[in-house]
PDB file of N, CA and C in Angstrom:
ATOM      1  N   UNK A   1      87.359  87.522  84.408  1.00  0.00           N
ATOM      2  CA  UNK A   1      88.254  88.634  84.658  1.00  0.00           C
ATOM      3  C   UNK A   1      89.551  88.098  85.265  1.00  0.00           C
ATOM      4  N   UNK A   2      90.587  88.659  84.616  1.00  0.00           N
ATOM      5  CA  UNK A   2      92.178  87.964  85.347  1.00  0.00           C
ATOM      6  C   UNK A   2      92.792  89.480  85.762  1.00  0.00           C
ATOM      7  N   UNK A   3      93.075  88.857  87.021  1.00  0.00           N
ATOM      8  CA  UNK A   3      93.853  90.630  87.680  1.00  0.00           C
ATOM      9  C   UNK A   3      95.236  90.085  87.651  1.00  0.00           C
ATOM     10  N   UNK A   4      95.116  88.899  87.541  1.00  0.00           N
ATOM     11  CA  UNK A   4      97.144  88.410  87.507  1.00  0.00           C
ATOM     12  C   UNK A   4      97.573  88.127  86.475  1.00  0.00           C
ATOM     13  N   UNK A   5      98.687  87.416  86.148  1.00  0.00           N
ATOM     14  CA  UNK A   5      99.237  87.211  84.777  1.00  0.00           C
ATOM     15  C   UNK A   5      99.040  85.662  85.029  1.00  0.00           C
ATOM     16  N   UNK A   6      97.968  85.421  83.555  1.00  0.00           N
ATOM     17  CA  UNK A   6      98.050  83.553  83.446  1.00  0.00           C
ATOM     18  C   UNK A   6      99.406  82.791  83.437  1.00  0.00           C
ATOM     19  N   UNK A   7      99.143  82.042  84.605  1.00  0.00           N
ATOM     20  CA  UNK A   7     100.397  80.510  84.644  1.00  0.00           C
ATOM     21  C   UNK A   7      99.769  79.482  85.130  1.00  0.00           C
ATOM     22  N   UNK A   8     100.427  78.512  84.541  1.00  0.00           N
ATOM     23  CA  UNK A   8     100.048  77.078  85.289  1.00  0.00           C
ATOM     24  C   UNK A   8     100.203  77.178  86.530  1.00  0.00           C
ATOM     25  N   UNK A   9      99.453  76.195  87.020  1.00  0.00           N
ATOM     26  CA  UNK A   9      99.716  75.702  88.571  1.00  0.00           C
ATOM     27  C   UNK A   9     100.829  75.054  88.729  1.00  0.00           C
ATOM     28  N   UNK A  10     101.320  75.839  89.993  1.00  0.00           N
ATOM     29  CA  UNK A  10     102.882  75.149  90.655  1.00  0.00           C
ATOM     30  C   UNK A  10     103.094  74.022  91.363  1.00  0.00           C
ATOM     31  N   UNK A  11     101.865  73.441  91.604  1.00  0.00           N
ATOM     32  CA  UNK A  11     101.576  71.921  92.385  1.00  0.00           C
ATOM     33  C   UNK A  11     101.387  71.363  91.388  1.00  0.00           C
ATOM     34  N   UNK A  12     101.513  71.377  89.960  1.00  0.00           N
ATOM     35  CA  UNK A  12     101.492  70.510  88.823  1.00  0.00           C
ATOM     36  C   UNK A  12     100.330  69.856  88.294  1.00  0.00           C
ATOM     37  N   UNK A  13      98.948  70.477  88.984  1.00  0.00           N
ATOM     38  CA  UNK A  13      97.873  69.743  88.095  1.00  0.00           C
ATOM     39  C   UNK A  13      97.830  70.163  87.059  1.00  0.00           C
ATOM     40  N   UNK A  14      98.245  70.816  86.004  1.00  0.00           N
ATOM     41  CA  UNK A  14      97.985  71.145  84.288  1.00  0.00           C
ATOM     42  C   UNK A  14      97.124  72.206  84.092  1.00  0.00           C
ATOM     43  N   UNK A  15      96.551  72.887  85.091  1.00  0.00           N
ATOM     44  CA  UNK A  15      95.186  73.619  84.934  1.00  0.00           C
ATOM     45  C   UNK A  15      95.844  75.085  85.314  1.00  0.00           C
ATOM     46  N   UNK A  16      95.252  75.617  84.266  1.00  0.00           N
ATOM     47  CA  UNK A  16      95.997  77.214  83.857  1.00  0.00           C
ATOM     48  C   UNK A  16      94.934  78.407  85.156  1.00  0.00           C
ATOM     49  N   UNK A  17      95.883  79.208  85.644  1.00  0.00           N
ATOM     50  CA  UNK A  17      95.753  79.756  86.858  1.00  0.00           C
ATOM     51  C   UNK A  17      96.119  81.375  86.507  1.00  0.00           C
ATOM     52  N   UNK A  18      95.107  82.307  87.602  1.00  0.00           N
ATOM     53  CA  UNK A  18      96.101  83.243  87.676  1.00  0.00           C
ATOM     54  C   UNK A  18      95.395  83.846  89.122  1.00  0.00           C
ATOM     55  N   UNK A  19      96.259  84.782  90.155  1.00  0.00           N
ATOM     56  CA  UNK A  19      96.249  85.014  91.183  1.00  0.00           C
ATOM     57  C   UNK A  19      95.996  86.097  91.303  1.00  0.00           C
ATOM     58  N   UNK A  20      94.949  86.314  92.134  1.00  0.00           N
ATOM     59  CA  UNK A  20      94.290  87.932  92.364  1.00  0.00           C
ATOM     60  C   UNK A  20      93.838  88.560  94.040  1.00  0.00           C
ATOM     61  N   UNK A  21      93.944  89.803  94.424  1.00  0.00           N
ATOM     62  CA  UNK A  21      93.776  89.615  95.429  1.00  0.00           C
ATOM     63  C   UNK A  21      92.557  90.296  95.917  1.00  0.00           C
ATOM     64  N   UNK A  22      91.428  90.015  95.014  1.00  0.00           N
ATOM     65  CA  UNK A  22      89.772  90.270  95.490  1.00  0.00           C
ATOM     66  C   UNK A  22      89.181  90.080  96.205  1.00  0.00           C
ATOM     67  N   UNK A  23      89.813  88.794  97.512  1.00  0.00           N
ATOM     68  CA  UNK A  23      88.946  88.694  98.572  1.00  0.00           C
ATOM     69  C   UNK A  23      89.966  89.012  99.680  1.00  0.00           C
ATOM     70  N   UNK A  24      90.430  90.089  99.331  1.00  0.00           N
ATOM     71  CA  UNK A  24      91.771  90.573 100.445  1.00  0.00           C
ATOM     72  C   UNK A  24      93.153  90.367 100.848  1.00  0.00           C
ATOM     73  N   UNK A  25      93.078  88.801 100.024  1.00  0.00           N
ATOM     74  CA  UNK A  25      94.975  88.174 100.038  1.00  0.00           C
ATOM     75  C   UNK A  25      94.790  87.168  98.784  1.00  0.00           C
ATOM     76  N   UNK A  26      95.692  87.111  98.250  1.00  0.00           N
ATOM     77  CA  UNK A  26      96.544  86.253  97.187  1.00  0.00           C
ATOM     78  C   UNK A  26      95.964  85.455  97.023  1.00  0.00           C
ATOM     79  N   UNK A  27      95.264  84.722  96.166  1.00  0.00           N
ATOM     80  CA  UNK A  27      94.276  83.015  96.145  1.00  0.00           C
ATOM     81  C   UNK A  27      94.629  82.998  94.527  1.00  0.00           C
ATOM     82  N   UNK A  28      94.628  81.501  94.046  1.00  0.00           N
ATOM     83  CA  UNK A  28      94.448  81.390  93.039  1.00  0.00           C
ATOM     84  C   UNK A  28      93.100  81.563  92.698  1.00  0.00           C
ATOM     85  N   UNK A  29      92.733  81.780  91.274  1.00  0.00           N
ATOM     86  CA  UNK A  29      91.780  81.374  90.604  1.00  0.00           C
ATOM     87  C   UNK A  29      91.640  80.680  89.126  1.00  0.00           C
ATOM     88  N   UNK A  30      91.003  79.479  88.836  1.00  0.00           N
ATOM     89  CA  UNK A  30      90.548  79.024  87.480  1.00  0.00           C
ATOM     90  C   UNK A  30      90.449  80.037  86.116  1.00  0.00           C
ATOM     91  N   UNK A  31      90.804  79.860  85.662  1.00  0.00           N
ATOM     92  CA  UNK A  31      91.001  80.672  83.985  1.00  0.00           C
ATOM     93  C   UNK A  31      89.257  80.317  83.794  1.00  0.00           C
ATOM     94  N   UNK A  32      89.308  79.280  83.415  1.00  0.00           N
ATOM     95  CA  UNK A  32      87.711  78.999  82.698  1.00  0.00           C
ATOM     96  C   UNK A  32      86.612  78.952  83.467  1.00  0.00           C
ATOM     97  N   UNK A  33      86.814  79.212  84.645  1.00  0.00           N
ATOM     98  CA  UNK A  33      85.665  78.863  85.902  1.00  0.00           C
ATOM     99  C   UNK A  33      85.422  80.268  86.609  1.00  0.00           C
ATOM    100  N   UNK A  34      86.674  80.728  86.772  1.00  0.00           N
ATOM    101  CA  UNK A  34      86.538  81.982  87.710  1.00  0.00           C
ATOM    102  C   UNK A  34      86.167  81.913  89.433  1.00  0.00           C
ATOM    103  N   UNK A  35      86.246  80.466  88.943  1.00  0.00           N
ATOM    104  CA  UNK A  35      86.222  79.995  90.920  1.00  0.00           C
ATOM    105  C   UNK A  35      88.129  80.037  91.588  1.00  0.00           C
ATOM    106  N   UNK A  36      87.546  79.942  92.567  1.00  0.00           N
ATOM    107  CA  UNK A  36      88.899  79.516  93.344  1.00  0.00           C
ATOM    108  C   UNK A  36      89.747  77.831  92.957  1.00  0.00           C
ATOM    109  N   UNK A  37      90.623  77.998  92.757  1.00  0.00           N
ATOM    110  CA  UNK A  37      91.821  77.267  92.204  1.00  0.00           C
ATOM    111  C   UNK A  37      91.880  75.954  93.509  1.00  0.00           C
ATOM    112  N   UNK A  38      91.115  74.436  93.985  1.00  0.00           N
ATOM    113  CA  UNK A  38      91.280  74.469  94.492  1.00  0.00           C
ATOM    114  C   UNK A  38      92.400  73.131  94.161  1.00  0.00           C
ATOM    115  N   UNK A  39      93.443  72.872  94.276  1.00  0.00           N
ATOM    116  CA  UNK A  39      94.441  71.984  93.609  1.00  0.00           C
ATOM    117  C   UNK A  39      94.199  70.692  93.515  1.00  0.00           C
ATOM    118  N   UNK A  40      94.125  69.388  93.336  1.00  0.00           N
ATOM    119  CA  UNK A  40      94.149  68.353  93.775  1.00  0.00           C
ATOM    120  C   UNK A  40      95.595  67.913  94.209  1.00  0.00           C
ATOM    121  N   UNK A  41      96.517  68.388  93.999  1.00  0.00           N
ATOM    122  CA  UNK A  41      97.995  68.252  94.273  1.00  0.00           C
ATOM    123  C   UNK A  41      98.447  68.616  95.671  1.00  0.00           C
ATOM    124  N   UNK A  42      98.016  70.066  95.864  1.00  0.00           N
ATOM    125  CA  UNK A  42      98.114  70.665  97.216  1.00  0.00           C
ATOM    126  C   UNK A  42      98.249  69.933  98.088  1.00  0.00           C
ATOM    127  N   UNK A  43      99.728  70.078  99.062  1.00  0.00           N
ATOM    128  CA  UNK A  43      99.637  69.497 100.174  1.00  0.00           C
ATOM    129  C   UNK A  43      99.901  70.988 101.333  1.00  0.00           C
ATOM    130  N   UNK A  44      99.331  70.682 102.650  1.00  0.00           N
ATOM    131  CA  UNK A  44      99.391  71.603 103.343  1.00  0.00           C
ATOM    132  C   UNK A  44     100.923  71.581 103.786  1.00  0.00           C
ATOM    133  N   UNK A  45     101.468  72.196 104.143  1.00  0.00           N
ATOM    134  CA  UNK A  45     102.650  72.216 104.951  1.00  0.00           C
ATOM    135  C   UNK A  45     102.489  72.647 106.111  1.00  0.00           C
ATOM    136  N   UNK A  46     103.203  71.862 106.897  1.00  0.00           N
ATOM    137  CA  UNK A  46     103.123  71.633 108.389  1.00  0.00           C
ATOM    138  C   UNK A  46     104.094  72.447 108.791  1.00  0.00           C
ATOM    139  N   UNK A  47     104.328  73.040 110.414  1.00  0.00           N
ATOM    140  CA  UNK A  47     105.370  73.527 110.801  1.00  0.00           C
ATOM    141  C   UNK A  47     106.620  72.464 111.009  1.00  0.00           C
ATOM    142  N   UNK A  48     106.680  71.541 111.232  1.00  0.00           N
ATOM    143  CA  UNK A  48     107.458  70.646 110.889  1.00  0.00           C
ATOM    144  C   UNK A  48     108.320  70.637 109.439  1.00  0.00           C
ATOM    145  N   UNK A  49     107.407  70.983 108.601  1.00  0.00           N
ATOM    146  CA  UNK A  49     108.264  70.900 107.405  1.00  0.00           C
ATOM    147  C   UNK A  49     109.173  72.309 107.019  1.00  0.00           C
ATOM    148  N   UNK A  50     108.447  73.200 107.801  1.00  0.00           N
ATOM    149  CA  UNK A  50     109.476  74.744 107.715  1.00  0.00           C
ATOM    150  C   UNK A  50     110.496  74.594 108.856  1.00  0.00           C
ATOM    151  N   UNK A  51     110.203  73.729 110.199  1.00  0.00           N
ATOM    152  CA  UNK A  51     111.463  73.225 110.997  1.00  0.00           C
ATOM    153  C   UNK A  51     112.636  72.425 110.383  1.00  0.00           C
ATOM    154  N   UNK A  52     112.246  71.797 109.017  1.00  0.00           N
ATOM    155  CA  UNK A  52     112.839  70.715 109.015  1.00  0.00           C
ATOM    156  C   UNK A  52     113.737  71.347 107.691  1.00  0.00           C
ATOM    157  N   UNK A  53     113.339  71.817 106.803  1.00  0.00           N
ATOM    158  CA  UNK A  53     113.541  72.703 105.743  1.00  0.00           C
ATOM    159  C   UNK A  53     114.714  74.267 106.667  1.00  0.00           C
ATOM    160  N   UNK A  54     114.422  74.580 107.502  1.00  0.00           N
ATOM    161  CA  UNK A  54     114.902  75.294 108.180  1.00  0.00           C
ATOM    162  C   UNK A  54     116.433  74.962 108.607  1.00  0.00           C
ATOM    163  N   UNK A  55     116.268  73.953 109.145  1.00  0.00           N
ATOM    164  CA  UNK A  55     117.485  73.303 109.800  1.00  0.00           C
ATOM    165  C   UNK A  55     118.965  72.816 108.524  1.00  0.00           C
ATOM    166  N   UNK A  56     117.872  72.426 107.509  1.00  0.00           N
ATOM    167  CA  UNK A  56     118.602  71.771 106.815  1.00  0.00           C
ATOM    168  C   UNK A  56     119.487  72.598 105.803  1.00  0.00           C
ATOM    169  N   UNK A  57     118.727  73.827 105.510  1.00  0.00           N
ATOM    170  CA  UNK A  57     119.042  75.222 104.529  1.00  0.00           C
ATOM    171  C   UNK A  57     119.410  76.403 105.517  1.00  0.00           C
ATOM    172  N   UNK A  58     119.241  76.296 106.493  1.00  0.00           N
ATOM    173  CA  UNK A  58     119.455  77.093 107.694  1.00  0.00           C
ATOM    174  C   UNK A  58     118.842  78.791 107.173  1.00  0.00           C
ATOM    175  N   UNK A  59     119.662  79.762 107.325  1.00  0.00           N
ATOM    176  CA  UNK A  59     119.262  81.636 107.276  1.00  0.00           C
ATOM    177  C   UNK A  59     120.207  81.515 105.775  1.00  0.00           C
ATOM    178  N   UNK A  60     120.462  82.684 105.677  1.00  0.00           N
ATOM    179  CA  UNK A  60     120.993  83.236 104.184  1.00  0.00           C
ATOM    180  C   UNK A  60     122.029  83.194 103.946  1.00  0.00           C
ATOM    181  N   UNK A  61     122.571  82.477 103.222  1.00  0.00           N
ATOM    182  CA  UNK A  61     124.309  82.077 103.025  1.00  0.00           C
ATOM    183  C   UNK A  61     125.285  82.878 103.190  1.00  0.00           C
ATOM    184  N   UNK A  62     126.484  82.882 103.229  1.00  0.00           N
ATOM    185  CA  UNK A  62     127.402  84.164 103.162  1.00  0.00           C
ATOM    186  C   UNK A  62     127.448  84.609 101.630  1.00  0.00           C
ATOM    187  N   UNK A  63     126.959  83.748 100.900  1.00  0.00           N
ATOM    188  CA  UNK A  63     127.361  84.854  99.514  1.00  0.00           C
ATOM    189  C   UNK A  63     126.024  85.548  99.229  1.00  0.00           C
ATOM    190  N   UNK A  64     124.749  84.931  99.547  1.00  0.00           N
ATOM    191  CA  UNK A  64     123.783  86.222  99.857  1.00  0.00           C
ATOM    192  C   UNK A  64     124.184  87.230 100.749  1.00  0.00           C
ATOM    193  N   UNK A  65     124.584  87.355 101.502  1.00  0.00           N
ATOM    194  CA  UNK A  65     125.242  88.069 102.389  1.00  0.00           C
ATOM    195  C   UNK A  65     125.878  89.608 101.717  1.00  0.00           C
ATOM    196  N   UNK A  66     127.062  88.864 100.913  1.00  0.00           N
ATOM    197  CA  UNK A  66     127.879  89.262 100.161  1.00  0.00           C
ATOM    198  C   UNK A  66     126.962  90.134  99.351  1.00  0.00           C
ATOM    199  N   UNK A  67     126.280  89.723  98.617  1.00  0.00           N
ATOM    200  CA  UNK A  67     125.178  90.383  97.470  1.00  0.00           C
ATOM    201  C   UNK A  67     124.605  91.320  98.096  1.00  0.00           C
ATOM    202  N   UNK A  68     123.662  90.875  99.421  1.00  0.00           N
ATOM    203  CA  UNK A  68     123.109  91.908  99.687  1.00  0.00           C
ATOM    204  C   UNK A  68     123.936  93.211 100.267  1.00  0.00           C
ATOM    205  N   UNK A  69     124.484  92.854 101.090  1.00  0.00           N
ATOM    206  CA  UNK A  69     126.074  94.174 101.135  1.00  0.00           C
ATOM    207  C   UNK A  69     126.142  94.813  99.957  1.00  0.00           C
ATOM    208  N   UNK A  70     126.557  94.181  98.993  1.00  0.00           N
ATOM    209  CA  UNK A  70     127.242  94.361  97.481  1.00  0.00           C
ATOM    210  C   UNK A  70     125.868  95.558  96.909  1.00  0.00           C
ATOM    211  N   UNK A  71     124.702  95.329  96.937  1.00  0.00           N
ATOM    212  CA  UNK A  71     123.857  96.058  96.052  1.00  0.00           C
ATOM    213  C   UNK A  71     123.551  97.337  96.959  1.00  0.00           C
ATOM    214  N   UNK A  72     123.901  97.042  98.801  1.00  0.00           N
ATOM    215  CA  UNK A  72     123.360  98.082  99.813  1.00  0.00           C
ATOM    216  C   UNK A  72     124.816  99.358  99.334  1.00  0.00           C
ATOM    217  N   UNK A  73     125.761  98.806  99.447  1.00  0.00           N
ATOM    218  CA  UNK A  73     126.524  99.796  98.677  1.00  0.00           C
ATOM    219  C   UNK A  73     126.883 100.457  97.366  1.00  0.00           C
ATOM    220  N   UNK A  74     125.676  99.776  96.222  1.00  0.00           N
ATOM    221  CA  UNK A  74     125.645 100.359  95.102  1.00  0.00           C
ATOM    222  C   UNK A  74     124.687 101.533  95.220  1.00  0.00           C
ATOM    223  N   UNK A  75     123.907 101.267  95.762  1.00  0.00           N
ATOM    224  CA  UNK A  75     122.696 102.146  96.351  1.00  0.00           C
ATOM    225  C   UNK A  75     123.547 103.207  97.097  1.00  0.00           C
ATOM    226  N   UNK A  76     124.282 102.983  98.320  1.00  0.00           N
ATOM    227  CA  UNK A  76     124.882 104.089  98.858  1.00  0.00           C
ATOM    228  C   UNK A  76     125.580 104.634  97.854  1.00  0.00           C
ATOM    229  N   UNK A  77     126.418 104.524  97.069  1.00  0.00           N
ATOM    230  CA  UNK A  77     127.163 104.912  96.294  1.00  0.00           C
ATOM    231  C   UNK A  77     126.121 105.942  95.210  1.00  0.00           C
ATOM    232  N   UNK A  78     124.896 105.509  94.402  1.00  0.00           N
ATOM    233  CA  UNK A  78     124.551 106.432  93.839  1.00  0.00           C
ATOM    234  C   UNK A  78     123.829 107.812  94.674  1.00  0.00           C
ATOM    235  N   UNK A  79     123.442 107.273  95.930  1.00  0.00           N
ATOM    236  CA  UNK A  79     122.938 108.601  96.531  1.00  0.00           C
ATOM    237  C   UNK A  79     123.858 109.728  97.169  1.00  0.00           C
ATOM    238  N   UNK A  80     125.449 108.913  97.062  1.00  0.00           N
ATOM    239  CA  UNK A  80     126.136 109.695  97.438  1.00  0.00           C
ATOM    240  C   UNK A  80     126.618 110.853  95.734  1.00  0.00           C
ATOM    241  N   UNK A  81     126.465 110.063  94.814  1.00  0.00           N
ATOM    242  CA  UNK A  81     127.034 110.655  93.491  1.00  0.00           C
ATOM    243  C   UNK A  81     126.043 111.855  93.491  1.00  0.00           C
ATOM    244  N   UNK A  82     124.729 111.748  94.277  1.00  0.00           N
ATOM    245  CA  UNK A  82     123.405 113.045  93.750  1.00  0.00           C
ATOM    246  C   UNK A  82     124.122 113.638  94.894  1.00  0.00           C
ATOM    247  N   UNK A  83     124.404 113.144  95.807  1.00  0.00           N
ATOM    248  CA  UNK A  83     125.076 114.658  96.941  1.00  0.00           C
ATOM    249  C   UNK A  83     126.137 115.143  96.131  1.00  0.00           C
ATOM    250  N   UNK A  84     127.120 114.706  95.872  1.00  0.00           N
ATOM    251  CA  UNK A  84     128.253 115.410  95.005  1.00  0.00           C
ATOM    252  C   UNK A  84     127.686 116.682  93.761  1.00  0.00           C
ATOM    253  N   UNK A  85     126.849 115.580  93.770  1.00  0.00           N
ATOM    254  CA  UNK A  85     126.110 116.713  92.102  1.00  0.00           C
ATOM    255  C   UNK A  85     125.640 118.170  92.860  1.00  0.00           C
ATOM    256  N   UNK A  86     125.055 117.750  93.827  1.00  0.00           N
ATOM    257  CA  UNK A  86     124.415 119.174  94.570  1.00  0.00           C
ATOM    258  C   UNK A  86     125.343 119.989  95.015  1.00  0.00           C
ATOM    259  N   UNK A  87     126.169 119.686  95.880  1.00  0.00           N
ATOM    260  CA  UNK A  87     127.315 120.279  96.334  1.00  0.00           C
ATOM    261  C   UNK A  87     128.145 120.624  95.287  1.00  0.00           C
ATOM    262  N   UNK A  88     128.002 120.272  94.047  1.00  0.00           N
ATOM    263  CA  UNK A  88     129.400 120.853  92.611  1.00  0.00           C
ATOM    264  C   UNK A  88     128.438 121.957  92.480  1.00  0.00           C
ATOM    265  N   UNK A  89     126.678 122.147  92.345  1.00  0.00           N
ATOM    266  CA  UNK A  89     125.920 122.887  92.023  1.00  0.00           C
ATOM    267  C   UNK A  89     126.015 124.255  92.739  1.00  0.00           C
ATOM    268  N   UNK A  90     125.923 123.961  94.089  1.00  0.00           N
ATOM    269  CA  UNK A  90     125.739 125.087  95.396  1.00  0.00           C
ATOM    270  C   UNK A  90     127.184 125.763  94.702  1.00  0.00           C
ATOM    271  N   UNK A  91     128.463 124.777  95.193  1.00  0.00           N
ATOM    272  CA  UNK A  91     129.448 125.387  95.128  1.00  0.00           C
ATOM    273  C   UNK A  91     129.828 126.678  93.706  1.00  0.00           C
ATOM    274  N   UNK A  92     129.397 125.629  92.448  1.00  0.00           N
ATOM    275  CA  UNK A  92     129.760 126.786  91.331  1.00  0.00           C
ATOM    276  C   UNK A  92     128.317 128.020  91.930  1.00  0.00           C
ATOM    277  N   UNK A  93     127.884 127.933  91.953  1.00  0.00           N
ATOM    278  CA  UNK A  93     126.706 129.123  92.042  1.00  0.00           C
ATOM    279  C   UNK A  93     127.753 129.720  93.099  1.00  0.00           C
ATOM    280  N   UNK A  94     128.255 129.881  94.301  1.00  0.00           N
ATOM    281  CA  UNK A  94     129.304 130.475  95.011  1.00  0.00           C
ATOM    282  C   UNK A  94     130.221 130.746  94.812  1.00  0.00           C
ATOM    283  N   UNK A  95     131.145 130.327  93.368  1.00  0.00           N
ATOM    284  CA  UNK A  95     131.846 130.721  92.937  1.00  0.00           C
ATOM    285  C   UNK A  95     131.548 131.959  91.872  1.00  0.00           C
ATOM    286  N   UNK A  96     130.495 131.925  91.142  1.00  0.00           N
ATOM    287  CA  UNK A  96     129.888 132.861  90.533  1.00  0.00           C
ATOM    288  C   UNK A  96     130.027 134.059  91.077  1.00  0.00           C
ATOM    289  N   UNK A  97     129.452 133.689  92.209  1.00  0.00           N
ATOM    290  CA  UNK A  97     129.256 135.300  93.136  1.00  0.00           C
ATOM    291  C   UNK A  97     129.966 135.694  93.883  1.00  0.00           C
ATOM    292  N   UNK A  98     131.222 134.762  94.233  1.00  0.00           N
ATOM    293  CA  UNK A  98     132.323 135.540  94.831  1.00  0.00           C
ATOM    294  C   UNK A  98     132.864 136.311  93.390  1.00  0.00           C
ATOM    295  N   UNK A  99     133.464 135.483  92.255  1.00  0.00           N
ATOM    296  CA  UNK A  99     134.005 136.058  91.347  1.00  0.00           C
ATOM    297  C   UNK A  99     133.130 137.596  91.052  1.00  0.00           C
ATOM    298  N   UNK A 100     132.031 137.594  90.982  1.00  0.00           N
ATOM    299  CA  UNK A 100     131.284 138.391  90.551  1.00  0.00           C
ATOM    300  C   UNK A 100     131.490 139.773  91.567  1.00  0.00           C
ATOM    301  N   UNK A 101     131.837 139.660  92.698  1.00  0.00           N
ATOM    302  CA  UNK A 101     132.191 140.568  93.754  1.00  0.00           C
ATOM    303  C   UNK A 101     133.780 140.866  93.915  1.00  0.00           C
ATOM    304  N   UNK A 102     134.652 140.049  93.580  1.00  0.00           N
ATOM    305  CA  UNK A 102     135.731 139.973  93.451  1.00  0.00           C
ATOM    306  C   UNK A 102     136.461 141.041  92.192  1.00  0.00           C
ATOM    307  N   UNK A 103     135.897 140.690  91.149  1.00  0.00           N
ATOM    308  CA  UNK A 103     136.596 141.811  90.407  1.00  0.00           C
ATOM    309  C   UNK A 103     135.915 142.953  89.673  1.00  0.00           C
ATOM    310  N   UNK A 104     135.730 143.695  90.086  1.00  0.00           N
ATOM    311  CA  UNK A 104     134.504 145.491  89.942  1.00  0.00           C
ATOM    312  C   UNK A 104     136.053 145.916  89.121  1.00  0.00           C
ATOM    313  N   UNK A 105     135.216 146.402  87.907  1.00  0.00           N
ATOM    314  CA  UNK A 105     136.236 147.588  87.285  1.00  0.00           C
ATOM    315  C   UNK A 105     136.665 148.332  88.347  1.00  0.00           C
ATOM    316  N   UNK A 106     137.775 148.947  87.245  1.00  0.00           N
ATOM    317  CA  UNK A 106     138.580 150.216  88.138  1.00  0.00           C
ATOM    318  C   UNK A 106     138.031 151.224  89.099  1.00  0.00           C
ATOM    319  N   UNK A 107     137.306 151.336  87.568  1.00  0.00           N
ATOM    320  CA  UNK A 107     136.409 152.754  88.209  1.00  0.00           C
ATOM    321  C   UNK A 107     135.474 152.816  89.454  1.00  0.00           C
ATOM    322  N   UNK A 108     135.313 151.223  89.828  1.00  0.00           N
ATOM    323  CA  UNK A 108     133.919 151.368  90.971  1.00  0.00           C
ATOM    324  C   UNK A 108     134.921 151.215  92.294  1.00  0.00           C
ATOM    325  N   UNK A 109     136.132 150.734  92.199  1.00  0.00           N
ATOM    326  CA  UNK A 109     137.015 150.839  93.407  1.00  0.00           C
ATOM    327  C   UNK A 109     137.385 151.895  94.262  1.00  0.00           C
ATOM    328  N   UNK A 110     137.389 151.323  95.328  1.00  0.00           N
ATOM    329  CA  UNK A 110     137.561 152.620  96.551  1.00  0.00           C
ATOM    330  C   UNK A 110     139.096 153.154  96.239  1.00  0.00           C
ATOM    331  N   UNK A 111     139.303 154.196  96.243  1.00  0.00           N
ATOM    332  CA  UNK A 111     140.708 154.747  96.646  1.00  0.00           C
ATOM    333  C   UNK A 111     141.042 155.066  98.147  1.00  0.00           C
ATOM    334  N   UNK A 112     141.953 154.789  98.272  1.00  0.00           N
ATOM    335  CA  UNK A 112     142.686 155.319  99.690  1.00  0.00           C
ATOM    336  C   UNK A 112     143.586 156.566  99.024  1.00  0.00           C
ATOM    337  N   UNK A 113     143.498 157.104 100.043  1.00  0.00           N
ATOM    338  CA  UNK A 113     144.716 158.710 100.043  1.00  0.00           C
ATOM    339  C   UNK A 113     145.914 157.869 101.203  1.00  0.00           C
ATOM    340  N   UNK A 114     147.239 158.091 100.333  1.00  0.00           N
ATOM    341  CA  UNK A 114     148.115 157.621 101.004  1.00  0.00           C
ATOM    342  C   UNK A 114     148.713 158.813 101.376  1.00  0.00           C
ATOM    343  N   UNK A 115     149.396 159.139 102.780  1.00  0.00           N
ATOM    344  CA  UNK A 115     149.676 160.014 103.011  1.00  0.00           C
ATOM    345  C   UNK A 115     151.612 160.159 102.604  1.00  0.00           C
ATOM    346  N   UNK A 116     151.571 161.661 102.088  1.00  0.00           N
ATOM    347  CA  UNK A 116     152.914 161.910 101.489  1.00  0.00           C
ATOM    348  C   UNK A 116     153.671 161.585 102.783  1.00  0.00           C
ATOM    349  N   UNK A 117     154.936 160.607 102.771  1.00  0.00           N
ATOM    350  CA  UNK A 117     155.767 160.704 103.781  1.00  0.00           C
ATOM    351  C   UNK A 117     156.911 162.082 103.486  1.00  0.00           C
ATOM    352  N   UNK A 118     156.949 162.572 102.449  1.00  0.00           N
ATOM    353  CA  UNK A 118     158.153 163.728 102.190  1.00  0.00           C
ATOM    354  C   UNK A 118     157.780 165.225 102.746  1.00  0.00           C
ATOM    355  N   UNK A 119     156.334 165.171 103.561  1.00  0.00           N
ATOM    356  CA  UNK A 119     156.177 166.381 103.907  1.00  0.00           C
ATOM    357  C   UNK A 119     156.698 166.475 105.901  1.00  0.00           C
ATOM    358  N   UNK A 120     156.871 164.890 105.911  1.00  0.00           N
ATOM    359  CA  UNK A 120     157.786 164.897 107.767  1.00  0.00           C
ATOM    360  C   UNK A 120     158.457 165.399 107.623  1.00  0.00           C
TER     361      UNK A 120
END
């Protein structure tokens, strides 16, 4: 049974792999065995080597930086385009119904009695 998508192994022994997470986290497993993947290549990595790797590549560049900014405001930008949409929506529906109150035939209009000034 493969719950992941078949690939080779990334430590380069030749032996076709795929990764599943049946015993609670991520492990490889053998295509033809169905055992656990155990590498002969594998080296452990030490905290030393994420200190050292760390130092040397340091945090996230300024043009990741840039990107991630760049996509946080594409994102703002479309959730602002669905507010616009709602607010064009609300608004014409309010325009509807002012117009709709706004102009009543003749006939349903109130009259005023203006009083004759020629009888002072």
């Amino acid at each position: 049974m493969t719950d992941g998508k078949v690939q080779e192994c990334r430590n380069g022994c030749g032996r076709k792999i795929f990764v599943s997470d049946r015993s609670g986290r991520w492990l490889p497993y053998d295509i033809g065995t169905d055992n656990k993947h155990d590498c002969p290549n594998f080296q452990q990595k030490s905290t030393t080597d994420f200190n050292r790797n760390k130092k040397m590549y340091g945090g996230p560049t300024e043009q990741n930086q840039v990107q991630t900014d760049v996509a946080n405001l594409v994102g703002d930008v479309a959730v602002m385009k669905e507010q616009i949409k709602e607010l064009q929506y609300t608004l014409n529906g309010l325009g509807k119904t002012i117009a709709e109150q706004s102009f009543k035939p003749a006939s349903e209009l109130e009259t005023e009695e203006v009083p004759d000034e020629s009888t002072n």
